[in-house]
PDB file of N, CA and C in Angstrom:
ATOM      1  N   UNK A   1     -48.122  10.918  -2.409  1.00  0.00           N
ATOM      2  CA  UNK A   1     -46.852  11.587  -2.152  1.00  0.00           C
ATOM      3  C   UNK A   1     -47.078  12.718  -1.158  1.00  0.00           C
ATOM      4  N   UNK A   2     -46.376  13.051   0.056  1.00  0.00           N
ATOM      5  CA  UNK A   2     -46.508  14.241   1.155  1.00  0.00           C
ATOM      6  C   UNK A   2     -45.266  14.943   0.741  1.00  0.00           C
ATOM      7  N   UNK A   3     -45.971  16.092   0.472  1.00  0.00           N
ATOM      8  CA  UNK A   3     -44.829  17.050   0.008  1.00  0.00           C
ATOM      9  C   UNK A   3     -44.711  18.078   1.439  1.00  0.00           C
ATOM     10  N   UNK A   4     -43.909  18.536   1.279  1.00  0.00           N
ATOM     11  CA  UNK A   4     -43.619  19.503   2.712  1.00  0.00           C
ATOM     12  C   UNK A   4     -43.597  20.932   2.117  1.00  0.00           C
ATOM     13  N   UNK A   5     -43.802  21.662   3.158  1.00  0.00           N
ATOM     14  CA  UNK A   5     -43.766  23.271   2.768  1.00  0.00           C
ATOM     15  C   UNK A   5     -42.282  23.791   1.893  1.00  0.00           C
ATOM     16  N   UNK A   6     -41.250  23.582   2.870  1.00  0.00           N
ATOM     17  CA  UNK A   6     -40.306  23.588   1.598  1.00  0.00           C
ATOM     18  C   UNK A   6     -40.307  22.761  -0.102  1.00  0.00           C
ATOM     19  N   UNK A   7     -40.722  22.076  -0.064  1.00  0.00           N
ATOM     20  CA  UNK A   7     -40.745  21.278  -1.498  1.00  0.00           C
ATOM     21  C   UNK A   7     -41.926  22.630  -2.168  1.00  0.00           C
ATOM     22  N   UNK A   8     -42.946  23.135  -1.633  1.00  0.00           N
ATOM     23  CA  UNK A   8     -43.938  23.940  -2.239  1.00  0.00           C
ATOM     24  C   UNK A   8     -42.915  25.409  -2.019  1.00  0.00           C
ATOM     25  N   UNK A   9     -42.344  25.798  -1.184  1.00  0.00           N
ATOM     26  CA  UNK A   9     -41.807  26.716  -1.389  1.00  0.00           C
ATOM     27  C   UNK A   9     -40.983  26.604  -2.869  1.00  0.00           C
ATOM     28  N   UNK A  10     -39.562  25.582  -3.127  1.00  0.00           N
ATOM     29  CA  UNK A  10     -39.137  25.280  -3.949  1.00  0.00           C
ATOM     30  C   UNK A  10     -40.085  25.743  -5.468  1.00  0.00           C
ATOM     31  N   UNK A  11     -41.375  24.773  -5.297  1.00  0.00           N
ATOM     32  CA  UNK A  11     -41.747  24.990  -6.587  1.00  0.00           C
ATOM     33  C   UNK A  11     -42.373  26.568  -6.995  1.00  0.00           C
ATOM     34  N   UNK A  12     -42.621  26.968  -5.760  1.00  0.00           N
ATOM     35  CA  UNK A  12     -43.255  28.533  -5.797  1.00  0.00           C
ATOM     36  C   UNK A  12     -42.217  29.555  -6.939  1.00  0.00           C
ATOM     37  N   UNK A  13     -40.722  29.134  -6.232  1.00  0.00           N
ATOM     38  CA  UNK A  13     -40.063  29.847  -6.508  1.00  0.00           C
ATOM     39  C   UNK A  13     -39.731  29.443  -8.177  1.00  0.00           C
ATOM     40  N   UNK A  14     -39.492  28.364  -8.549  1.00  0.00           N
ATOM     41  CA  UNK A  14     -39.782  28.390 -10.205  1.00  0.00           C
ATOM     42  C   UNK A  14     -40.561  28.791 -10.820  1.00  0.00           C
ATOM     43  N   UNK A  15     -41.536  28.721 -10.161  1.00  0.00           N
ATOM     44  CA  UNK A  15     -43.078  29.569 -10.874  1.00  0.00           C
ATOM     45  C   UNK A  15     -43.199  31.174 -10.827  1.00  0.00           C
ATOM     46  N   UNK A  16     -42.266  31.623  -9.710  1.00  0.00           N
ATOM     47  CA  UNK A  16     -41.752  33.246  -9.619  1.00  0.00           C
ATOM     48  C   UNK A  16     -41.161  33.211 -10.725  1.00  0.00           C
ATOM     49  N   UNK A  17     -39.643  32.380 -11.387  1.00  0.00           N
ATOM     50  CA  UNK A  17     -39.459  32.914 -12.310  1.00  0.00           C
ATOM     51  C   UNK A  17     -39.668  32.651 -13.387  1.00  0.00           C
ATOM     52  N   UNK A  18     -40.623  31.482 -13.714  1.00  0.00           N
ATOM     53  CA  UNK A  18     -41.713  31.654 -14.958  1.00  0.00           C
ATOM     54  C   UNK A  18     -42.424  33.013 -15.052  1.00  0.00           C
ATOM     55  N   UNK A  19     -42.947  33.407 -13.888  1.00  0.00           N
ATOM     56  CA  UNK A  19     -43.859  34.872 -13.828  1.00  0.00           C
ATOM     57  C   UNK A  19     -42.953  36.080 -14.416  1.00  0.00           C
ATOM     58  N   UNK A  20     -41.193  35.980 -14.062  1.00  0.00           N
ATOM     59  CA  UNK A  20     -40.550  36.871 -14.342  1.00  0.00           C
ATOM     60  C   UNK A  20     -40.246  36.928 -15.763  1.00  0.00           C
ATOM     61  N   UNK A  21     -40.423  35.269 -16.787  1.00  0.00           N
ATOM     62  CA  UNK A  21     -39.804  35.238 -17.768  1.00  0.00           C
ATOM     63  C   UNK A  21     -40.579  35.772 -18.369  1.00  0.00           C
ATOM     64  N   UNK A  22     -42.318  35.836 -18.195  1.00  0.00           N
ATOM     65  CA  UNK A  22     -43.224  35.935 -18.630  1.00  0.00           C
ATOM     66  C   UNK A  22     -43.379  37.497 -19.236  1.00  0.00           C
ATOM     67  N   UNK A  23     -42.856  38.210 -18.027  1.00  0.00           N
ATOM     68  CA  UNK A  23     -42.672  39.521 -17.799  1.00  0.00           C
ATOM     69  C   UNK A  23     -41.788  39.971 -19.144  1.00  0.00           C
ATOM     70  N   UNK A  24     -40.848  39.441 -19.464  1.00  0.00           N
ATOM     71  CA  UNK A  24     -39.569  39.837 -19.728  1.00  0.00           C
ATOM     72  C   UNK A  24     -39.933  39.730 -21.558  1.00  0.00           C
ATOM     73  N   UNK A  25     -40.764  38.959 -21.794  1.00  0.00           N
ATOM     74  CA  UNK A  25     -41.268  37.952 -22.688  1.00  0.00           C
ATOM     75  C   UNK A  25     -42.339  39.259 -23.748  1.00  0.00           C
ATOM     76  N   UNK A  26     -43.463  39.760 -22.763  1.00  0.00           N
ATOM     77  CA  UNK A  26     -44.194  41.314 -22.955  1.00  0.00           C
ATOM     78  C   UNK A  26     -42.568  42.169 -23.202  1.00  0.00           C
ATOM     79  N   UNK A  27     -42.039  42.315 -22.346  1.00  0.00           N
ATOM     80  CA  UNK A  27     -41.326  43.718 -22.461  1.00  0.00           C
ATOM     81  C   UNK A  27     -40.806  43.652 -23.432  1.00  0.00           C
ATOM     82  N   UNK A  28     -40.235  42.407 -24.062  1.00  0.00           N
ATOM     83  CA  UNK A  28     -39.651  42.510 -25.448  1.00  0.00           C
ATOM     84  C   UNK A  28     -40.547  42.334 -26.799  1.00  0.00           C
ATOM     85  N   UNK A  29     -41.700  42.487 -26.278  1.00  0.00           N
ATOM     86  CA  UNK A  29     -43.084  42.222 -27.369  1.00  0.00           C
ATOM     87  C   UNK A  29     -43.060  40.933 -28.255  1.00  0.00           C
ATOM     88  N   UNK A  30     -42.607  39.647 -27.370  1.00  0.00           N
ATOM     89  CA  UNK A  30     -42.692  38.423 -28.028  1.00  0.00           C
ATOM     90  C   UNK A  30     -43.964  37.985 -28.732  1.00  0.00           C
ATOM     91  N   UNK A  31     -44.160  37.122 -29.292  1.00  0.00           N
ATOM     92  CA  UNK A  31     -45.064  36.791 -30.352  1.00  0.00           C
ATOM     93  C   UNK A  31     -46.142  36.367 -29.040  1.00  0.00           C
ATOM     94  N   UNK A  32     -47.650  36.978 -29.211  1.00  0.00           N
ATOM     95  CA  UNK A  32     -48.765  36.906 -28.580  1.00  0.00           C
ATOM     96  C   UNK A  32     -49.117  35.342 -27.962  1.00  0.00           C
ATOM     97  N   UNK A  33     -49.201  34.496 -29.059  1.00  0.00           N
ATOM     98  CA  UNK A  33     -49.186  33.244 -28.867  1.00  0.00           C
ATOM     99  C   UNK A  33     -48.187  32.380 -27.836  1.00  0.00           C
ATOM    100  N   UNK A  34     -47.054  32.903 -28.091  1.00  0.00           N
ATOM    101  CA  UNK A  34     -45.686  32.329 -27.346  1.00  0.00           C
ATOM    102  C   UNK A  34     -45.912  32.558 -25.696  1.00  0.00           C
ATOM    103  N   UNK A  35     -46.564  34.281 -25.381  1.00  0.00           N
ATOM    104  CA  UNK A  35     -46.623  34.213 -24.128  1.00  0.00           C
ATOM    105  C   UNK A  35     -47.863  33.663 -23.393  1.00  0.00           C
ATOM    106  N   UNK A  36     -48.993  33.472 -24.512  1.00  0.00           N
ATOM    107  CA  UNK A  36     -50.442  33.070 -23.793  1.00  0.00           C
ATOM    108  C   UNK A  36     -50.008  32.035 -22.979  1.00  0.00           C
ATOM    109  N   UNK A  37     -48.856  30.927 -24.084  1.00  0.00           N
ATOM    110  CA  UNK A  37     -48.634  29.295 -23.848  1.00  0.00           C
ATOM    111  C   UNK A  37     -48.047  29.280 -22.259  1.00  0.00           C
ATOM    112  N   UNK A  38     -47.187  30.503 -22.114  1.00  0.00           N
ATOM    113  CA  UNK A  38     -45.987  30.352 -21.263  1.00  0.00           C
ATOM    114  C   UNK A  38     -46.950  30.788 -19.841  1.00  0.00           C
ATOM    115  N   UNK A  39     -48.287  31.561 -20.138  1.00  0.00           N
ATOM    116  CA  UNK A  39     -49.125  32.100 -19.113  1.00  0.00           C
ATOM    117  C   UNK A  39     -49.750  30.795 -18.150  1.00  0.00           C
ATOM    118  N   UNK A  40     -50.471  30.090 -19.555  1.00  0.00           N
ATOM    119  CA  UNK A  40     -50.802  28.435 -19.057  1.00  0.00           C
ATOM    120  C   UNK A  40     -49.815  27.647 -18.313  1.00  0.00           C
ATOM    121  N   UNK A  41     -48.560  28.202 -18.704  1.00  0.00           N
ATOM    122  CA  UNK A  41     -47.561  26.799 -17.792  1.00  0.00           C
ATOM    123  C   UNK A  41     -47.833  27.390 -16.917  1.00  0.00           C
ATOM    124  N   UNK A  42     -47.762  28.247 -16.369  1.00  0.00           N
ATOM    125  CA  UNK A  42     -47.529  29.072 -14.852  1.00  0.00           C
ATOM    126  C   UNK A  42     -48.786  29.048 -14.075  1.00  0.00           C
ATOM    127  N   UNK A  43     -50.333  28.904 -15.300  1.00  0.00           N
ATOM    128  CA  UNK A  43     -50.998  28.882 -14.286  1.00  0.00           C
ATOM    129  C   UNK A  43     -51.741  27.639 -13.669  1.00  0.00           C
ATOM    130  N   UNK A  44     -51.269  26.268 -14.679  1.00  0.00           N
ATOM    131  CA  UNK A  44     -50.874  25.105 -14.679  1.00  0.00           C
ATOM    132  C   UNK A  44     -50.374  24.607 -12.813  1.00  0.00           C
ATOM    133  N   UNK A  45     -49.228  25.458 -13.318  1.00  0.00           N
ATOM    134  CA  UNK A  45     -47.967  24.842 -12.313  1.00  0.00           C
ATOM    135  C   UNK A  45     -48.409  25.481 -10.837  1.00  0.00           C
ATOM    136  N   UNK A  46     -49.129  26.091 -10.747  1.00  0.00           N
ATOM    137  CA  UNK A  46     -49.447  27.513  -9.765  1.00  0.00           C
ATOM    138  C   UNK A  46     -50.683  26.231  -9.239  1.00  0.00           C
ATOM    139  N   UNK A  47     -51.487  25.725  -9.985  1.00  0.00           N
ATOM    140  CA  UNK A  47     -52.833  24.710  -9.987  1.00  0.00           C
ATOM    141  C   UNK A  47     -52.263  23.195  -9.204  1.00  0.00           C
ATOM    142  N   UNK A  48     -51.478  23.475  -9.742  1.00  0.00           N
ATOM    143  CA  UNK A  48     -50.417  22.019  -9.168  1.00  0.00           C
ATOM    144  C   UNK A  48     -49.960  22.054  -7.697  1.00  0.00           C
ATOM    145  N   UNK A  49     -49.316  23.297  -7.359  1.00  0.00           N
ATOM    146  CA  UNK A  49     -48.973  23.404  -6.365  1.00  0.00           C
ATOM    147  C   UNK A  49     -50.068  23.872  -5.093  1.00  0.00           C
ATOM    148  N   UNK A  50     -51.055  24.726  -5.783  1.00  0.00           N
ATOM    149  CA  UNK A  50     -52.261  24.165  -5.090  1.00  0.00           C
ATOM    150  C   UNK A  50     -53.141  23.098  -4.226  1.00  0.00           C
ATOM    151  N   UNK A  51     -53.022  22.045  -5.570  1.00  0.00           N
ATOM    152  CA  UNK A  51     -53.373  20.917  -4.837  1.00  0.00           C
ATOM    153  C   UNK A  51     -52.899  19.908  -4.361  1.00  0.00           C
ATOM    154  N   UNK A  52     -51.766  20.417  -4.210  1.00  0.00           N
ATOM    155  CA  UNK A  52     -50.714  19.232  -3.577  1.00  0.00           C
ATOM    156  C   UNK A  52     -50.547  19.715  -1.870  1.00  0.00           C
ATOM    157  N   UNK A  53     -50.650  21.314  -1.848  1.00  0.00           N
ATOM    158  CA  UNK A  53     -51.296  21.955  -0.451  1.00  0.00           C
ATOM    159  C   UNK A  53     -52.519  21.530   0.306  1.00  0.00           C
ATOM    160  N   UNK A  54     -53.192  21.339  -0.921  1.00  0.00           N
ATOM    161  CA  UNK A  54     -55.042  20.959  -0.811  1.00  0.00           C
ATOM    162  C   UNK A  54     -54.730  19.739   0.067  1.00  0.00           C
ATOM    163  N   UNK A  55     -54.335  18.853  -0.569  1.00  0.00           N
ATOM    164  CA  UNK A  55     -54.180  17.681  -0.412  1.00  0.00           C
ATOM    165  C   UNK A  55     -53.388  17.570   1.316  1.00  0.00           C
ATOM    166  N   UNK A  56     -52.475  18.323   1.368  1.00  0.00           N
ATOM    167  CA  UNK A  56     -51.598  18.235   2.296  1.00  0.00           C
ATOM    168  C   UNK A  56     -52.164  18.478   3.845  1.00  0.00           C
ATOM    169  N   UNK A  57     -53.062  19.299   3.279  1.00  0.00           N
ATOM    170  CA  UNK A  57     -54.333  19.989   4.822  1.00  0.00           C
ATOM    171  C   UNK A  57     -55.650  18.919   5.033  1.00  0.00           C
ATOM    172  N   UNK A  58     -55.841  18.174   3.604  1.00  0.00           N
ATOM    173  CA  UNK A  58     -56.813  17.249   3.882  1.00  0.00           C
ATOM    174  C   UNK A  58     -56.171  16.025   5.012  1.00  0.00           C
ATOM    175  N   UNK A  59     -54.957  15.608   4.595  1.00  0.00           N
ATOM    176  CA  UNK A  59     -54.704  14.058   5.119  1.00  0.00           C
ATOM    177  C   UNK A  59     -53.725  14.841   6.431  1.00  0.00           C
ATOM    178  N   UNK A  60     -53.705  15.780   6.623  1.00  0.00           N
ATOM    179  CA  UNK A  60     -53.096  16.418   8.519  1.00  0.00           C
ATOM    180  C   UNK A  60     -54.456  17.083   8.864  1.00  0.00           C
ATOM    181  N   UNK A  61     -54.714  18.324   8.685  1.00  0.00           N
ATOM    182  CA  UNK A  61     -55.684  18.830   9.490  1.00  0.00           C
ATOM    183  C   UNK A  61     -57.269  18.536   9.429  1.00  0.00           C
ATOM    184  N   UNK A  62     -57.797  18.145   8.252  1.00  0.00           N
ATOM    185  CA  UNK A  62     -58.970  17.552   8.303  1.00  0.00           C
ATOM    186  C   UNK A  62     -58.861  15.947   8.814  1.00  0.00           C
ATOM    187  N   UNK A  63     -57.867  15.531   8.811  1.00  0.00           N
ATOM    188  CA  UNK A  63     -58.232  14.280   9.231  1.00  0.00           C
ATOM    189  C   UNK A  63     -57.802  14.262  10.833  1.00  0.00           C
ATOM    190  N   UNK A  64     -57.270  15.135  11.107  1.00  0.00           N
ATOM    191  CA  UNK A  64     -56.831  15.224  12.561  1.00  0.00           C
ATOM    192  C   UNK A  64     -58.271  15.733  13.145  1.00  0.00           C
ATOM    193  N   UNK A  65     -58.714  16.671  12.581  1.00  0.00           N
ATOM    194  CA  UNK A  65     -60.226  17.222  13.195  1.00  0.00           C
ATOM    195  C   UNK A  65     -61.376  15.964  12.940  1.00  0.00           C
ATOM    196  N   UNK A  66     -61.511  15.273  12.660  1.00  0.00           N
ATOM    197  CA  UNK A  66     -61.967  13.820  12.429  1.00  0.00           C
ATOM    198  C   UNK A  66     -61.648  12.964  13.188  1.00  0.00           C
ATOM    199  N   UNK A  67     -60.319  12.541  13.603  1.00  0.00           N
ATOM    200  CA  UNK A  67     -59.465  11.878  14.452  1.00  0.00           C
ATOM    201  C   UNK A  67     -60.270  12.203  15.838  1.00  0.00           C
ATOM    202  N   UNK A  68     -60.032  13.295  16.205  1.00  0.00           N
ATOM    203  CA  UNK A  68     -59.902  14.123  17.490  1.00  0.00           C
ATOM    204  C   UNK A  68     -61.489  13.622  18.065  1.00  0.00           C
ATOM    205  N   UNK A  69     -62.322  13.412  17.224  1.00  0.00           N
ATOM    206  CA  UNK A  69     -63.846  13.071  17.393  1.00  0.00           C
ATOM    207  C   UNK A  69     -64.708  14.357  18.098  1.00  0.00           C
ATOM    208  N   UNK A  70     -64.032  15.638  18.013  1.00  0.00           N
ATOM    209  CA  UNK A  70     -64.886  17.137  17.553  1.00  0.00           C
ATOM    210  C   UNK A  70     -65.608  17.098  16.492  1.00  0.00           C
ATOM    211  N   UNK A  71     -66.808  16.899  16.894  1.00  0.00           N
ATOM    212  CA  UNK A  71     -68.109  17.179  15.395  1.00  0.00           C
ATOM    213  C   UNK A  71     -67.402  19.241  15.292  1.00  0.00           C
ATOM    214  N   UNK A  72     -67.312  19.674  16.073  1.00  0.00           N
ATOM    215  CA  UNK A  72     -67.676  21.015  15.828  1.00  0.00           C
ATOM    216  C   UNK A  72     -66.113  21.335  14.945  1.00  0.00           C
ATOM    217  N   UNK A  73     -64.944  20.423  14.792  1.00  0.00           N
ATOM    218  CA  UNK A  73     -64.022  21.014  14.461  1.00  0.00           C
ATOM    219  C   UNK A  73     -63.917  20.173  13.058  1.00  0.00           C
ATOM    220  N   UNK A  74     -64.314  18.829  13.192  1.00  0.00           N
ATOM    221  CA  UNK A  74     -64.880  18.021  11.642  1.00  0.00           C
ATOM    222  C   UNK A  74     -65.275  19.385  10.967  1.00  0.00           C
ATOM    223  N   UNK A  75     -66.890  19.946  11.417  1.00  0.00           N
ATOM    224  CA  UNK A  75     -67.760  20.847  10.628  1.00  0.00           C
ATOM    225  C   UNK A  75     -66.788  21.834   9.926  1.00  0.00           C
ATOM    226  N   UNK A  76     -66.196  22.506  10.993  1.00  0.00           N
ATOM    227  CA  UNK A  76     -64.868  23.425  10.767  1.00  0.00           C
ATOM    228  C   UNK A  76     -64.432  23.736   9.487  1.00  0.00           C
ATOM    229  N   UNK A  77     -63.307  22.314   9.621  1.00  0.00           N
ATOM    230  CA  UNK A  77     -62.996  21.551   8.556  1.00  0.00           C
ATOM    231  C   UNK A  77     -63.765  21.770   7.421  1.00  0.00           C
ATOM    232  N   UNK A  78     -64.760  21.244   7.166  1.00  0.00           N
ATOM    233  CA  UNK A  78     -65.476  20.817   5.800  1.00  0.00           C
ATOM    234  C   UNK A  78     -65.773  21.709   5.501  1.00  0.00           C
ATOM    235  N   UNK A  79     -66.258  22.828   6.365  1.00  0.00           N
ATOM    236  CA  UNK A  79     -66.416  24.070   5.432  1.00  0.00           C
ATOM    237  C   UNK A  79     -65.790  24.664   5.095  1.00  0.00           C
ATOM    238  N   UNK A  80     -64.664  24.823   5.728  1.00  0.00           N
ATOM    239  CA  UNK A  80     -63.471  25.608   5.083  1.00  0.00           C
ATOM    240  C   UNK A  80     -63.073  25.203   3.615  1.00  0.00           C
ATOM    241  N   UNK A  81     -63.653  23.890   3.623  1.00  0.00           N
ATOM    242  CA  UNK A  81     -63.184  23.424   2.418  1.00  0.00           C
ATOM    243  C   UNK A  81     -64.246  23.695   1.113  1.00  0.00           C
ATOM    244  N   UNK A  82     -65.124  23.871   1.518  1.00  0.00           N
ATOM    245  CA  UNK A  82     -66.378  23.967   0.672  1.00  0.00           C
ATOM    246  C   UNK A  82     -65.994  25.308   0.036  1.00  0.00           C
ATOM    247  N   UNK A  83     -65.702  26.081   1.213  1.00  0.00           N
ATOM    248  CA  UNK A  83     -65.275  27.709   0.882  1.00  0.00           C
ATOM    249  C   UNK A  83     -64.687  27.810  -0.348  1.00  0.00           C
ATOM    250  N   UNK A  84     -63.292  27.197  -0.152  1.00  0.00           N
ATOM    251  CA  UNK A  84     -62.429  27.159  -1.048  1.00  0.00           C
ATOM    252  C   UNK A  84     -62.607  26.605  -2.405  1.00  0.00           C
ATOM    253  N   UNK A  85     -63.532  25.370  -2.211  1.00  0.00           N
ATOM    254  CA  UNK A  85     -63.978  24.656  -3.728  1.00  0.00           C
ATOM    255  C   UNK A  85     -64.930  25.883  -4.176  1.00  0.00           C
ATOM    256  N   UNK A  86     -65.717  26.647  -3.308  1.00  0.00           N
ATOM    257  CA  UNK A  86     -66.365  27.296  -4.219  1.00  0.00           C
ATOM    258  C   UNK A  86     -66.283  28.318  -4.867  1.00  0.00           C
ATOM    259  N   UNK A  87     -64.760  28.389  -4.551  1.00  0.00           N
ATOM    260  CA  UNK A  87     -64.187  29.530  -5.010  1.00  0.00           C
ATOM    261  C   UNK A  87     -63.641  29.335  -6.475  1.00  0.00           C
ATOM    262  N   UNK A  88     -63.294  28.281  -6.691  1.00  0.00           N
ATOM    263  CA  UNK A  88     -62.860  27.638  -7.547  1.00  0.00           C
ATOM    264  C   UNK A  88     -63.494  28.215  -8.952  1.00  0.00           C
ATOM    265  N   UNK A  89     -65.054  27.789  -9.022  1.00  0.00           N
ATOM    266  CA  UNK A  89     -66.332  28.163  -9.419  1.00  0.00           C
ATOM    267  C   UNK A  89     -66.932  29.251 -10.303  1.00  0.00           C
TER     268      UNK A  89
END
């Protein structure tokens, strides 16, 4: 599935107001458990939209730097990506 920046914007913005409900959730001193759960959806959904970005830069810009037959912009590429996985970590 190619999702587009608006479709990730879209989901950003539900996940803003999961973050807000989350907020709202503390301020009224909801039950500890209730907000851990509601922390996981968000950081779930936040993981999701991640790699659907991930994904989105692999099959355009890494494969375009591949395409293009630049070893130096392939390399580029892959490390940028390494970066990021190892951030993960």
């Amino acid at each position: 599935m190619k999702t587009t920046h608006k479709e990730s914007l879209n989901r950003l913005a539900r996940i803003s107001g999961q973050v807000n409900g989350i907020k709202r959730m503390v301020e009224e001193e909801k039950y500890c458990i209730d907000i851990v759960t509601q922390i996981q959806a968000a950081r779930s959904a936040l993981r999701s939209v991640e790699l659907q970005i991930l994904q989105k830069h692999m099959q355009h810009c890494v494969s375009n730097a591949f395409e293009t037959g630049s070893q130096k912009d392939a390399d580029e590429k892959m490390e940028e990506l390494l970066r990021v996985m190892k951030k993960q970590f």
